[in-house]
PDB file of N, CA and C in Angstrom:
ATOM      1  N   UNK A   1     132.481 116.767 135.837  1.00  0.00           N
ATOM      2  CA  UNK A   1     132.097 116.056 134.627  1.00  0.00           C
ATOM      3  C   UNK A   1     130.898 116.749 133.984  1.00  0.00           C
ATOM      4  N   UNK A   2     130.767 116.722 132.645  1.00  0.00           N
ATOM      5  CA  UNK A   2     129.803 117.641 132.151  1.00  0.00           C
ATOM      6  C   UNK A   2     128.629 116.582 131.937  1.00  0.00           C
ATOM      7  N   UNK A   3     127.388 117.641 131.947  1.00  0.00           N
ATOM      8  CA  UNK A   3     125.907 116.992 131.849  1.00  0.00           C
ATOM      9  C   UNK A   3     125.148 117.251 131.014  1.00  0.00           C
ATOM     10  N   UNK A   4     124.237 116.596 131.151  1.00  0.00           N
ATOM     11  CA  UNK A   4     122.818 117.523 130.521  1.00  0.00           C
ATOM     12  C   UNK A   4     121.844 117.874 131.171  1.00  0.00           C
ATOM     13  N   UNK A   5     120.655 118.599 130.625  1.00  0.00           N
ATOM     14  CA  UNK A   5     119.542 118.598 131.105  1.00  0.00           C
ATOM     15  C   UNK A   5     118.877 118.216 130.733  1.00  0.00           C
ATOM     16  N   UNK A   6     117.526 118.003 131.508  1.00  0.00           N
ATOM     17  CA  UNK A   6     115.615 117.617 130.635  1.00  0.00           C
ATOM     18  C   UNK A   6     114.953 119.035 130.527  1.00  0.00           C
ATOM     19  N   UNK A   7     114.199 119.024 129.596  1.00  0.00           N
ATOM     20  CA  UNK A   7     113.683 119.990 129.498  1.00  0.00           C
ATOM     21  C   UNK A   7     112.239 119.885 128.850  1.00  0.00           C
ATOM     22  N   UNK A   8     111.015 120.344 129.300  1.00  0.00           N
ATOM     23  CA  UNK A   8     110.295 120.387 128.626  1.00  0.00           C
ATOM     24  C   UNK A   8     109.311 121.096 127.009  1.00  0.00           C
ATOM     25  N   UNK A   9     108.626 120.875 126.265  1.00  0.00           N
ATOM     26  CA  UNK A   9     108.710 121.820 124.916  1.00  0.00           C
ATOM     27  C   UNK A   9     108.800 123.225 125.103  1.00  0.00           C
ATOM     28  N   UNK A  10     108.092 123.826 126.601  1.00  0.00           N
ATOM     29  CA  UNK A  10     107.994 125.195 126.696  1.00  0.00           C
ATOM     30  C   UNK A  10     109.500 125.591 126.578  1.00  0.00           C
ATOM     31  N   UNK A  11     110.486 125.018 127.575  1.00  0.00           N
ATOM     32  CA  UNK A  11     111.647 125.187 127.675  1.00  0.00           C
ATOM     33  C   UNK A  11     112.439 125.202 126.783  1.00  0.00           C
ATOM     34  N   UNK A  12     111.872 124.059 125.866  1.00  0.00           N
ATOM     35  CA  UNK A  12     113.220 124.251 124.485  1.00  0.00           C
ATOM     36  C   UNK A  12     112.663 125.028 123.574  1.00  0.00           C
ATOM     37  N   UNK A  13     111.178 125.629 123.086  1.00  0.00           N
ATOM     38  CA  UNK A  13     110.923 126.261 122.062  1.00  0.00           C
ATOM     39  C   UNK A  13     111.361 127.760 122.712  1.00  0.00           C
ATOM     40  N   UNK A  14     111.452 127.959 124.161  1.00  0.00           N
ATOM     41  CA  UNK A  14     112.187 129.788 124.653  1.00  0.00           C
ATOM     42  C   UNK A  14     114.037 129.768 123.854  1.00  0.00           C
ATOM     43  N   UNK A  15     114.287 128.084 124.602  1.00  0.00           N
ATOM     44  CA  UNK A  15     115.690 127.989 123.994  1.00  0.00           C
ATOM     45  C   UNK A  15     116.006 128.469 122.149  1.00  0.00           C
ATOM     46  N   UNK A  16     115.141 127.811 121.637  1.00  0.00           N
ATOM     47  CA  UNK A  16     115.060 127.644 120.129  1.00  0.00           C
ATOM     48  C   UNK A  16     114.804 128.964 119.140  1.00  0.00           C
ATOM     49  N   UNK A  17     114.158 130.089 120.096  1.00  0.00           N
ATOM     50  CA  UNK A  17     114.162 131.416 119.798  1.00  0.00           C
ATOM     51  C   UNK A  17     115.427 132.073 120.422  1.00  0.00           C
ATOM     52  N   UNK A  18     116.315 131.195 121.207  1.00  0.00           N
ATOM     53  CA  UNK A  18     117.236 131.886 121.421  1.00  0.00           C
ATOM     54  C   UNK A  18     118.593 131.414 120.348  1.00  0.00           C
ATOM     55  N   UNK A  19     118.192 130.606 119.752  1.00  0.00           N
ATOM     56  CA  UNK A  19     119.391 130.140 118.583  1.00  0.00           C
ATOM     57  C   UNK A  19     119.379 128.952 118.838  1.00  0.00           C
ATOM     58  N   UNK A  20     119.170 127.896 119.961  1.00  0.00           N
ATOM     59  CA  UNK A  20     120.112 126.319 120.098  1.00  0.00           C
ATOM     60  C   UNK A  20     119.535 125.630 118.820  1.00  0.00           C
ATOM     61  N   UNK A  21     121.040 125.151 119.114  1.00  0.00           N
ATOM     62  CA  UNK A  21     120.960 123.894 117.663  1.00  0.00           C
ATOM     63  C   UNK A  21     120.127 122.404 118.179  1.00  0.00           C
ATOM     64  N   UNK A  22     119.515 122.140 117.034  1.00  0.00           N
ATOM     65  CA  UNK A  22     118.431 121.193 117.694  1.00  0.00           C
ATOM     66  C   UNK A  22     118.707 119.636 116.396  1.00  0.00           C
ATOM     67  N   UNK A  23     118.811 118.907 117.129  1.00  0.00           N
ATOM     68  CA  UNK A  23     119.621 117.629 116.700  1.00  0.00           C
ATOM     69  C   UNK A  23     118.262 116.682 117.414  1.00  0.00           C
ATOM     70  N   UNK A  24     117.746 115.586 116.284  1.00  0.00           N
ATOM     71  CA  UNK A  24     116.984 114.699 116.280  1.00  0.00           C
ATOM     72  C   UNK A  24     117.722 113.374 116.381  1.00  0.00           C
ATOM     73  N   UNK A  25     117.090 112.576 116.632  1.00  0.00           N
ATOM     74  CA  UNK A  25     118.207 111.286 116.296  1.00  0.00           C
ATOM     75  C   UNK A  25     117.132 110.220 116.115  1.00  0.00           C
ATOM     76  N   UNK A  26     116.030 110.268 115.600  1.00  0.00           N
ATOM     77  CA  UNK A  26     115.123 109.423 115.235  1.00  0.00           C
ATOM     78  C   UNK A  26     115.310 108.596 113.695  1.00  0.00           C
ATOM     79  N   UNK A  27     114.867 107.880 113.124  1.00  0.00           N
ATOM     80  CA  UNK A  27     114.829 107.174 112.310  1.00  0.00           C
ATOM     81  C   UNK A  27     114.778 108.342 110.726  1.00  0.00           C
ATOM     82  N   UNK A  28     115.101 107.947 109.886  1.00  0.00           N
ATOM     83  CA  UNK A  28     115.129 109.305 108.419  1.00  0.00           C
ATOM     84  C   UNK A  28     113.421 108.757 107.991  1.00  0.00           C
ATOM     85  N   UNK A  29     112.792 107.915 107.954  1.00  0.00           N
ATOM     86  CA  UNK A  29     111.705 108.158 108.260  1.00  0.00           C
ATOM     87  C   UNK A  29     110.302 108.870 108.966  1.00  0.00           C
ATOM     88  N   UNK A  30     110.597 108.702 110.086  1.00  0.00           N
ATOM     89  CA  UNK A  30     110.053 109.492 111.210  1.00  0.00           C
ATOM     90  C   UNK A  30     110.081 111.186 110.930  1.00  0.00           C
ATOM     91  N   UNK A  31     111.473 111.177 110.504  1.00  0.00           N
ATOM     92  CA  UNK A  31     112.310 112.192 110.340  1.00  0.00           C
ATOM     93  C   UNK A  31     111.250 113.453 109.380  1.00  0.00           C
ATOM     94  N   UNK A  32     111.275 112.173 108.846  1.00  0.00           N
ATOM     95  CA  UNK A  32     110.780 113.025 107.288  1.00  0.00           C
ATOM     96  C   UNK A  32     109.436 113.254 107.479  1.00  0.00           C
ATOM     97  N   UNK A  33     108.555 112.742 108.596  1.00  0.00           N
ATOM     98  CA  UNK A  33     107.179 112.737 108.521  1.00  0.00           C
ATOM     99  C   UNK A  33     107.029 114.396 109.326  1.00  0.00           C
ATOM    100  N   UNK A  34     108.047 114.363 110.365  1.00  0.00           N
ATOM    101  CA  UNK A  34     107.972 115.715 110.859  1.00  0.00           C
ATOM    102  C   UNK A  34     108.688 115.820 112.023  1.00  0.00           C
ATOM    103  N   UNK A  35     109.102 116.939 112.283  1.00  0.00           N
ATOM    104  CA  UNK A  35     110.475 117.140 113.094  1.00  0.00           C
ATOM    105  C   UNK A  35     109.961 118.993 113.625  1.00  0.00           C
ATOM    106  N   UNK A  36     111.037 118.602 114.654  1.00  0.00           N
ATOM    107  CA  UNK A  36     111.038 120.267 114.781  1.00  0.00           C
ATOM    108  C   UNK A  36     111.773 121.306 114.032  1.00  0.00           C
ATOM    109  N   UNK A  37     111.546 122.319 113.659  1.00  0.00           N
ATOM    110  CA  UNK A  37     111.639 123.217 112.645  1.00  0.00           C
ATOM    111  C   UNK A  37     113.230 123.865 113.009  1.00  0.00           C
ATOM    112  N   UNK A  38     113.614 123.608 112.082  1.00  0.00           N
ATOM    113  CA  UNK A  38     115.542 123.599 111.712  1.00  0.00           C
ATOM    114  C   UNK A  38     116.629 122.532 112.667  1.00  0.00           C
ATOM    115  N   UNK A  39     115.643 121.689 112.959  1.00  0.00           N
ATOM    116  CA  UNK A  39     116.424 120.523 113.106  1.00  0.00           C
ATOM    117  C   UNK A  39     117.241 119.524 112.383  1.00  0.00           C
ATOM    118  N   UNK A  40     118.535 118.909 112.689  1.00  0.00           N
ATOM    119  CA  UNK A  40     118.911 118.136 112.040  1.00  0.00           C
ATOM    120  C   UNK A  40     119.115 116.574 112.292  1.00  0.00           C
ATOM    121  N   UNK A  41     118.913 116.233 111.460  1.00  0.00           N
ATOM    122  CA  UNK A  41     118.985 114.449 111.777  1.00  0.00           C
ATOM    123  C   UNK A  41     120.343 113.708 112.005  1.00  0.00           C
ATOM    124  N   UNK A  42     120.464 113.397 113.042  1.00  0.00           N
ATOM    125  CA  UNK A  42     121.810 112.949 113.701  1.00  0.00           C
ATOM    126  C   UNK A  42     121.862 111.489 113.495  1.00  0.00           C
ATOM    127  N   UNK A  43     122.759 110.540 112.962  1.00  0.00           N
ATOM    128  CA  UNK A  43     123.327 108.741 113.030  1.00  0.00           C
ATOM    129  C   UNK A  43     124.645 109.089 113.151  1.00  0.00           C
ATOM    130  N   UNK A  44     124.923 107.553 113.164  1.00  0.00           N
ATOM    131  CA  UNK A  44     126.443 107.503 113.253  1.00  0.00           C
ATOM    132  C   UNK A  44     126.919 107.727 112.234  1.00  0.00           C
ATOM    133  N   UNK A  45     126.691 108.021 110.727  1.00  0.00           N
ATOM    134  CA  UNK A  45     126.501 108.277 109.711  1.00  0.00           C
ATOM    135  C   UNK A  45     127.698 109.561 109.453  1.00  0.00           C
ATOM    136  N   UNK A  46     126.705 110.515 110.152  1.00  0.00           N
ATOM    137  CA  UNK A  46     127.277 112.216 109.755  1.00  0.00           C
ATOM    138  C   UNK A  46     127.070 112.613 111.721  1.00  0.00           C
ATOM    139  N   UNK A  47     127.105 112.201 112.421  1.00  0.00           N
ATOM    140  CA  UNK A  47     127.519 112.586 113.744  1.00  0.00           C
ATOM    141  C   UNK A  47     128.774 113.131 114.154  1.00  0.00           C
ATOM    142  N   UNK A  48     130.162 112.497 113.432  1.00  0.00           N
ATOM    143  CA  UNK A  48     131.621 112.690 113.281  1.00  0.00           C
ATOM    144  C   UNK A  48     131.384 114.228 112.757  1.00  0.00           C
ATOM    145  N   UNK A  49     131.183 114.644 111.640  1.00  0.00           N
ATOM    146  CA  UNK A  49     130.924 115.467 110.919  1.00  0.00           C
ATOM    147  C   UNK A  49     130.314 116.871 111.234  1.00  0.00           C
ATOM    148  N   UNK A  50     129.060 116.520 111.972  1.00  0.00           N
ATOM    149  CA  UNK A  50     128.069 117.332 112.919  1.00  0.00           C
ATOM    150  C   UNK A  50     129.118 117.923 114.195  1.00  0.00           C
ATOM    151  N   UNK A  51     129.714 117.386 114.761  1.00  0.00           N
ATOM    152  CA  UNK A  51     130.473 117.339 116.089  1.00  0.00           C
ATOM    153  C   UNK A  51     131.576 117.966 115.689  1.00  0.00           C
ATOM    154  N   UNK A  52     131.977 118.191 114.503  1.00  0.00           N
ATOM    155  CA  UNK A  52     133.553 119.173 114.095  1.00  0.00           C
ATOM    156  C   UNK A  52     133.035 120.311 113.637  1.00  0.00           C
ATOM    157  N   UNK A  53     131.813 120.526 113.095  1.00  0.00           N
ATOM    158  CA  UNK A  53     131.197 121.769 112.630  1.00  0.00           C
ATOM    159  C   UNK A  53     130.469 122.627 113.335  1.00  0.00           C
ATOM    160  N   UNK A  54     129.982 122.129 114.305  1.00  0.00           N
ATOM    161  CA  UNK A  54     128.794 122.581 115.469  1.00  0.00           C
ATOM    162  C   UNK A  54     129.618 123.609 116.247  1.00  0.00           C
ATOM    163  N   UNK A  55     129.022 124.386 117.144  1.00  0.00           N
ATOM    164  CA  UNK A  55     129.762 125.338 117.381  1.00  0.00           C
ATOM    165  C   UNK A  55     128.850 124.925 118.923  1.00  0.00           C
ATOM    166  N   UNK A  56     130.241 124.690 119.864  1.00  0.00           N
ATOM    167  CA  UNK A  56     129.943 123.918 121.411  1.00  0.00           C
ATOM    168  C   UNK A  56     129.442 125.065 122.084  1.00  0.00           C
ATOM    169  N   UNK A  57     129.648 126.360 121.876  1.00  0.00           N
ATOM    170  CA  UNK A  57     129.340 127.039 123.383  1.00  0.00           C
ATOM    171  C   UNK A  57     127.333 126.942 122.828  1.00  0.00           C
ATOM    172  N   UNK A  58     127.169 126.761 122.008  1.00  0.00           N
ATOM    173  CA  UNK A  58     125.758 127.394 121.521  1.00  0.00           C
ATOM    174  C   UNK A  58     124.860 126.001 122.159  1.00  0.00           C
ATOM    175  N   UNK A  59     123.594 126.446 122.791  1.00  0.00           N
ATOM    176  CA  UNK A  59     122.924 125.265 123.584  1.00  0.00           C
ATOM    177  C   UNK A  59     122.249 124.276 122.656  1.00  0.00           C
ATOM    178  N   UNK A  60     122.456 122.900 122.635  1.00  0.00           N
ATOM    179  CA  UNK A  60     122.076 121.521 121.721  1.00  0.00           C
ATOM    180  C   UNK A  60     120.866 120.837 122.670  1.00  0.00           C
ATOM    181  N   UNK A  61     119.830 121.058 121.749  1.00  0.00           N
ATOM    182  CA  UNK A  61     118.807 120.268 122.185  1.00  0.00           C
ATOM    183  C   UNK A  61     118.429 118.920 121.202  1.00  0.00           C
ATOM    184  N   UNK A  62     118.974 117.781 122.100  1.00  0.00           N
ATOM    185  CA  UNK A  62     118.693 116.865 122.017  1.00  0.00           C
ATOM    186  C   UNK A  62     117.236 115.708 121.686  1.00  0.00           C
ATOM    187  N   UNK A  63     116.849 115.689 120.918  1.00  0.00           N
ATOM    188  CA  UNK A  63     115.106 114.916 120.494  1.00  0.00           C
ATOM    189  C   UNK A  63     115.446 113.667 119.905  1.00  0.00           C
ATOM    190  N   UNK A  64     114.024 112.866 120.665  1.00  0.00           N
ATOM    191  CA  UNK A  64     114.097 111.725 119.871  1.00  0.00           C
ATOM    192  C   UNK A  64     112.395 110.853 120.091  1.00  0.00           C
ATOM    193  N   UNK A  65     111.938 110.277 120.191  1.00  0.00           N
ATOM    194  CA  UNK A  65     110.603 109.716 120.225  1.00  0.00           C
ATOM    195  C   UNK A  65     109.835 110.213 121.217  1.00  0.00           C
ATOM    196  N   UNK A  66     110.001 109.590 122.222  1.00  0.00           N
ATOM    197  CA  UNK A  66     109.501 110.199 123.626  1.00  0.00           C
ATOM    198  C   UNK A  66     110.052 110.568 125.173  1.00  0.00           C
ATOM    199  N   UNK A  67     111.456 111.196 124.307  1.00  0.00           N
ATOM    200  CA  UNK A  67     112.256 111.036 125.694  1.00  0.00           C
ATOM    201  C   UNK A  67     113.260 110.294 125.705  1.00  0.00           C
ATOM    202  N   UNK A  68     113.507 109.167 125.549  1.00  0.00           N
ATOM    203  CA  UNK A  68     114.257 108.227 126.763  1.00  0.00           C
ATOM    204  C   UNK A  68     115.443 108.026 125.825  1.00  0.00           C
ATOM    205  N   UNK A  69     115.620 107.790 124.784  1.00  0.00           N
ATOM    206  CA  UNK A  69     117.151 107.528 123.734  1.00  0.00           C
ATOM    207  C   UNK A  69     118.293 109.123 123.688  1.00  0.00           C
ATOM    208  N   UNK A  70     116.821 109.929 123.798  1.00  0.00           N
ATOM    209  CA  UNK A  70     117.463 111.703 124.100  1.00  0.00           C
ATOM    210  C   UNK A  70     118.628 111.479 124.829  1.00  0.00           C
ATOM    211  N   UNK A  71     118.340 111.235 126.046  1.00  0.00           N
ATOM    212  CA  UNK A  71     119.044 111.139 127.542  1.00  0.00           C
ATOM    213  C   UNK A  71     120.686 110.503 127.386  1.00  0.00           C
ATOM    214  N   UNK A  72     120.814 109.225 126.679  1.00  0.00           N
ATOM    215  CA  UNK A  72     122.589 109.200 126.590  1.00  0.00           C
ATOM    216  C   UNK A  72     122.856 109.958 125.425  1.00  0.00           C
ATOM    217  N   UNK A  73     122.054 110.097 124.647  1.00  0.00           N
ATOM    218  CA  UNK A  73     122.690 110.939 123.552  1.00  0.00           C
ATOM    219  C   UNK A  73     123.046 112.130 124.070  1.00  0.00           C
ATOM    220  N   UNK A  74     122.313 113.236 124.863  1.00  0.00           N
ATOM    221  CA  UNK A  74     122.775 114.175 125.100  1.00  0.00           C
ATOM    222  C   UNK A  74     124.015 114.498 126.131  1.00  0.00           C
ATOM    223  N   UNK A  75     123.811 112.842 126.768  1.00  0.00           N
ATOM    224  CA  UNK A  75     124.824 112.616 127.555  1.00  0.00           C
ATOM    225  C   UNK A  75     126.248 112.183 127.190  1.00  0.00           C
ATOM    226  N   UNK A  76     126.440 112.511 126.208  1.00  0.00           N
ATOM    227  CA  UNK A  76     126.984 111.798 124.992  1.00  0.00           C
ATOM    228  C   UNK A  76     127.802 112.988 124.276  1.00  0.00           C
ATOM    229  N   UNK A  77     127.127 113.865 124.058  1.00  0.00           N
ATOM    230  CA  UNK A  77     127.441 115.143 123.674  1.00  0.00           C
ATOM    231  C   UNK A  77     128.038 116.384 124.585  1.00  0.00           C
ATOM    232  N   UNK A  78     127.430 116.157 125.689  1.00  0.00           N
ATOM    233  CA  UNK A  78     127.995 116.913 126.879  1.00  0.00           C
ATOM    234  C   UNK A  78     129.634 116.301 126.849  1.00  0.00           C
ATOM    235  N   UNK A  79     129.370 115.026 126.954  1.00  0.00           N
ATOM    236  CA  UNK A  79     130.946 114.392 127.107  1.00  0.00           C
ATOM    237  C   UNK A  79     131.878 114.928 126.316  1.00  0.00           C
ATOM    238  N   UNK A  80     131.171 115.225 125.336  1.00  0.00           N
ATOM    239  CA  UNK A  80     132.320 115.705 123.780  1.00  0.00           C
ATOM    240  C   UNK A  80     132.957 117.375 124.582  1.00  0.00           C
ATOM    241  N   UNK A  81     131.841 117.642 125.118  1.00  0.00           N
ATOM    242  CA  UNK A  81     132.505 119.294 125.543  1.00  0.00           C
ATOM    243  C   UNK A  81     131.287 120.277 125.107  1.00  0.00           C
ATOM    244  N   UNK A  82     130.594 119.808 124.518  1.00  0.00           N
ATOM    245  CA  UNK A  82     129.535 120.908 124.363  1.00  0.00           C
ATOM    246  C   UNK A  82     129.112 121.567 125.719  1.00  0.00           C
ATOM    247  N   UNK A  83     128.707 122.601 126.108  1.00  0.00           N
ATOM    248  CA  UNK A  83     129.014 123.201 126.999  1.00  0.00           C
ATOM    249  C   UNK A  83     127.371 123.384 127.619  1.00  0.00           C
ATOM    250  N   UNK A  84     126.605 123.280 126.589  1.00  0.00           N
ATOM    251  CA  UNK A  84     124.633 123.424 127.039  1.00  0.00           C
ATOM    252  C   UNK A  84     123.847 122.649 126.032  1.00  0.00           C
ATOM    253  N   UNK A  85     123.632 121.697 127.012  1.00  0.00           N
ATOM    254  CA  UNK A  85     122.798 120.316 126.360  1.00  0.00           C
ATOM    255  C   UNK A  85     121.800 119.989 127.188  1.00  0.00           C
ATOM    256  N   UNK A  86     120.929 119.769 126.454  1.00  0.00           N
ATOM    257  CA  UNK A  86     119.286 119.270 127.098  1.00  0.00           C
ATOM    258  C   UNK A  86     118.484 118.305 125.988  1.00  0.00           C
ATOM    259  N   UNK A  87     118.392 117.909 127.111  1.00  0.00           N
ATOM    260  CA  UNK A  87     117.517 116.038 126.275  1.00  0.00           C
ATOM    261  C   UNK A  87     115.378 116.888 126.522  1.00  0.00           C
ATOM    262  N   UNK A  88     115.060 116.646 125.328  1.00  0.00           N
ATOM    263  CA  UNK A  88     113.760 117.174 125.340  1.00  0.00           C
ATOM    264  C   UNK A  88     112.700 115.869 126.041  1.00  0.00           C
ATOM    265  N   UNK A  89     112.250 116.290 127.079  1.00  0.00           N
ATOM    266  CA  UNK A  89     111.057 115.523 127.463  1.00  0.00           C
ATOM    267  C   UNK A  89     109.934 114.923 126.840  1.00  0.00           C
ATOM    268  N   UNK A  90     109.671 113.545 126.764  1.00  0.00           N
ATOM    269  CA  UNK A  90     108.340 113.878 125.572  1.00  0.00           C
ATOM    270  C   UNK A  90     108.889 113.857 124.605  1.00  0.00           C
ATOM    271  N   UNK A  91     109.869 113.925 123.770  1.00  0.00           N
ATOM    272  CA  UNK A  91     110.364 113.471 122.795  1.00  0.00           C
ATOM    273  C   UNK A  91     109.511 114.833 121.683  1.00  0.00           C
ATOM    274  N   UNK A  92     109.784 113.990 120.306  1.00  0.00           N
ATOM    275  CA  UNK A  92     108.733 114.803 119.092  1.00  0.00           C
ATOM    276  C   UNK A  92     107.602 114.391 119.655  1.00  0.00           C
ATOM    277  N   UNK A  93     107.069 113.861 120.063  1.00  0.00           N
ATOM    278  CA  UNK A  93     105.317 113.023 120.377  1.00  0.00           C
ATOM    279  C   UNK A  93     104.958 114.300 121.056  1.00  0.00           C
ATOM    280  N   UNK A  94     105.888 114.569 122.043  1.00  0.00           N
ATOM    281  CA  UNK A  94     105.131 115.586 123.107  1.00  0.00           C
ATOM    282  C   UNK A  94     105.327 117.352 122.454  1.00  0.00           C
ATOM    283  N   UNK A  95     106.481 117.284 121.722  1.00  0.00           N
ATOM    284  CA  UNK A  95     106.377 119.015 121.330  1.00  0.00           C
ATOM    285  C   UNK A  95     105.619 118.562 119.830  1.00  0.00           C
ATOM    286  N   UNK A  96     105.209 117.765 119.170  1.00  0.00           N
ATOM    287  CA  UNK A  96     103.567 118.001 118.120  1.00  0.00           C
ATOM    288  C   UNK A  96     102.833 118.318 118.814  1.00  0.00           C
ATOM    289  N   UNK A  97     102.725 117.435 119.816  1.00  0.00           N
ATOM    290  CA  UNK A  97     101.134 117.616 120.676  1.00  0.00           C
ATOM    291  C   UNK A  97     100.920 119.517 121.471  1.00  0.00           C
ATOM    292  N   UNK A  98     102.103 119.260 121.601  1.00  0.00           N
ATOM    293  CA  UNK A  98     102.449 120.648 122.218  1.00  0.00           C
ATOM    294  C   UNK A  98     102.180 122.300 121.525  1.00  0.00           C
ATOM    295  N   UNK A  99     102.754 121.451 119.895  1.00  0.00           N
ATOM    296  CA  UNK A  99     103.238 122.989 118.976  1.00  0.00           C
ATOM    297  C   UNK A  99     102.628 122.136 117.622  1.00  0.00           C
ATOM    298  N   UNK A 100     101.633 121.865 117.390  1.00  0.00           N
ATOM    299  CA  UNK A 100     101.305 121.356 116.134  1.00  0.00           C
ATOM    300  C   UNK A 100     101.399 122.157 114.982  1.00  0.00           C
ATOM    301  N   UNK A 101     101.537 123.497 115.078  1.00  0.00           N
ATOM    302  CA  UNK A 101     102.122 124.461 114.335  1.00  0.00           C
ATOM    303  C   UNK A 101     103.084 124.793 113.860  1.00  0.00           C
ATOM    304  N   UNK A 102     104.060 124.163 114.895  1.00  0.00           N
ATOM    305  CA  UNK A 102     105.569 124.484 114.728  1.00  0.00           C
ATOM    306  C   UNK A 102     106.179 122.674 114.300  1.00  0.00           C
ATOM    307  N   UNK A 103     106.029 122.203 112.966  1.00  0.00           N
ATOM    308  CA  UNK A 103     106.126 120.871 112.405  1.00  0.00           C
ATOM    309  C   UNK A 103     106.636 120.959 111.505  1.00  0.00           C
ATOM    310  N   UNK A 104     108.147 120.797 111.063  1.00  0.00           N
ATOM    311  CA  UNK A 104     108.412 120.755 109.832  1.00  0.00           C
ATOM    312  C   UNK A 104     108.674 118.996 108.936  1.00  0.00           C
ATOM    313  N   UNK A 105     108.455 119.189 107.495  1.00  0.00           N
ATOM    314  CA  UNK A 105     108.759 117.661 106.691  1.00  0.00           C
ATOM    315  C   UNK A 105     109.613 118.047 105.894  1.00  0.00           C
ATOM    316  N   UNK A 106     109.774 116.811 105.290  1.00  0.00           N
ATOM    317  CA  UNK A 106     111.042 117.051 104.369  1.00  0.00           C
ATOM    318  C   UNK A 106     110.794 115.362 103.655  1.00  0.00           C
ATOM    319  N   UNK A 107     111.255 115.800 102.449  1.00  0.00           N
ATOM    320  CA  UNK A 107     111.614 114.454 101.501  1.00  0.00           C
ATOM    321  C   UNK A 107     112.944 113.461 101.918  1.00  0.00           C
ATOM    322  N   UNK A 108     111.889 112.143 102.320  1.00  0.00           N
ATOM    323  CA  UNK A 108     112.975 110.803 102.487  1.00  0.00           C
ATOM    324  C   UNK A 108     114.192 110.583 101.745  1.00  0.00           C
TER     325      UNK A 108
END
């Protein structure tokens, strides 16, 4: 059965220079205040959508507040078949604190 992993910011910003697609799933608020840089904002919304376009072998890092909503989502995604998935530790809280440099916004 397929999984995920945890990973911490060091771990996903080595990943994130290596290409993985990085999927938020926080509120379009939150969203907009700041996110990690070429991330996209995931609901049930455009998730259908995201999941036919995404390209599975490429590694999906999973974010969301501080951790803990990450975890079925990415578990969630593994299920679909994506093949390298990791739920970020610490959520956005912990890679700002981490990479306050590396913060992107965007209009609500």
């Amino acid at each position: 059965m397929a999984s995920f992993n945890r990973i911490n910011p060091e771990q996903a910003a080595a990943l994130c220079q290596q290409g993985a697609q990085l999927v938020d799933i926080r509120d379009p608020h939150s969203f907009a205040q700041g996110h990690m840089p070429g991330a996209v904002r995931l609901d049930n919304s455009n998730l259908a959508d995201w999941v036919a376009n995404a390209e599975q072998a490429t590694a999906v890092i999973v974010c969301c507040y501080h951790g803990n909503s990450s975890q079925p989502a990415a578990d969630y995604l593994a299920g679909l078949g994506f093949a390298e998935v990791y739920s970020l530790d610490g959520g956005f809280e912990l890679w700002q604190q981490s990479y306050p440099d590396q913060v992107s916004q965007s209009a609500e």
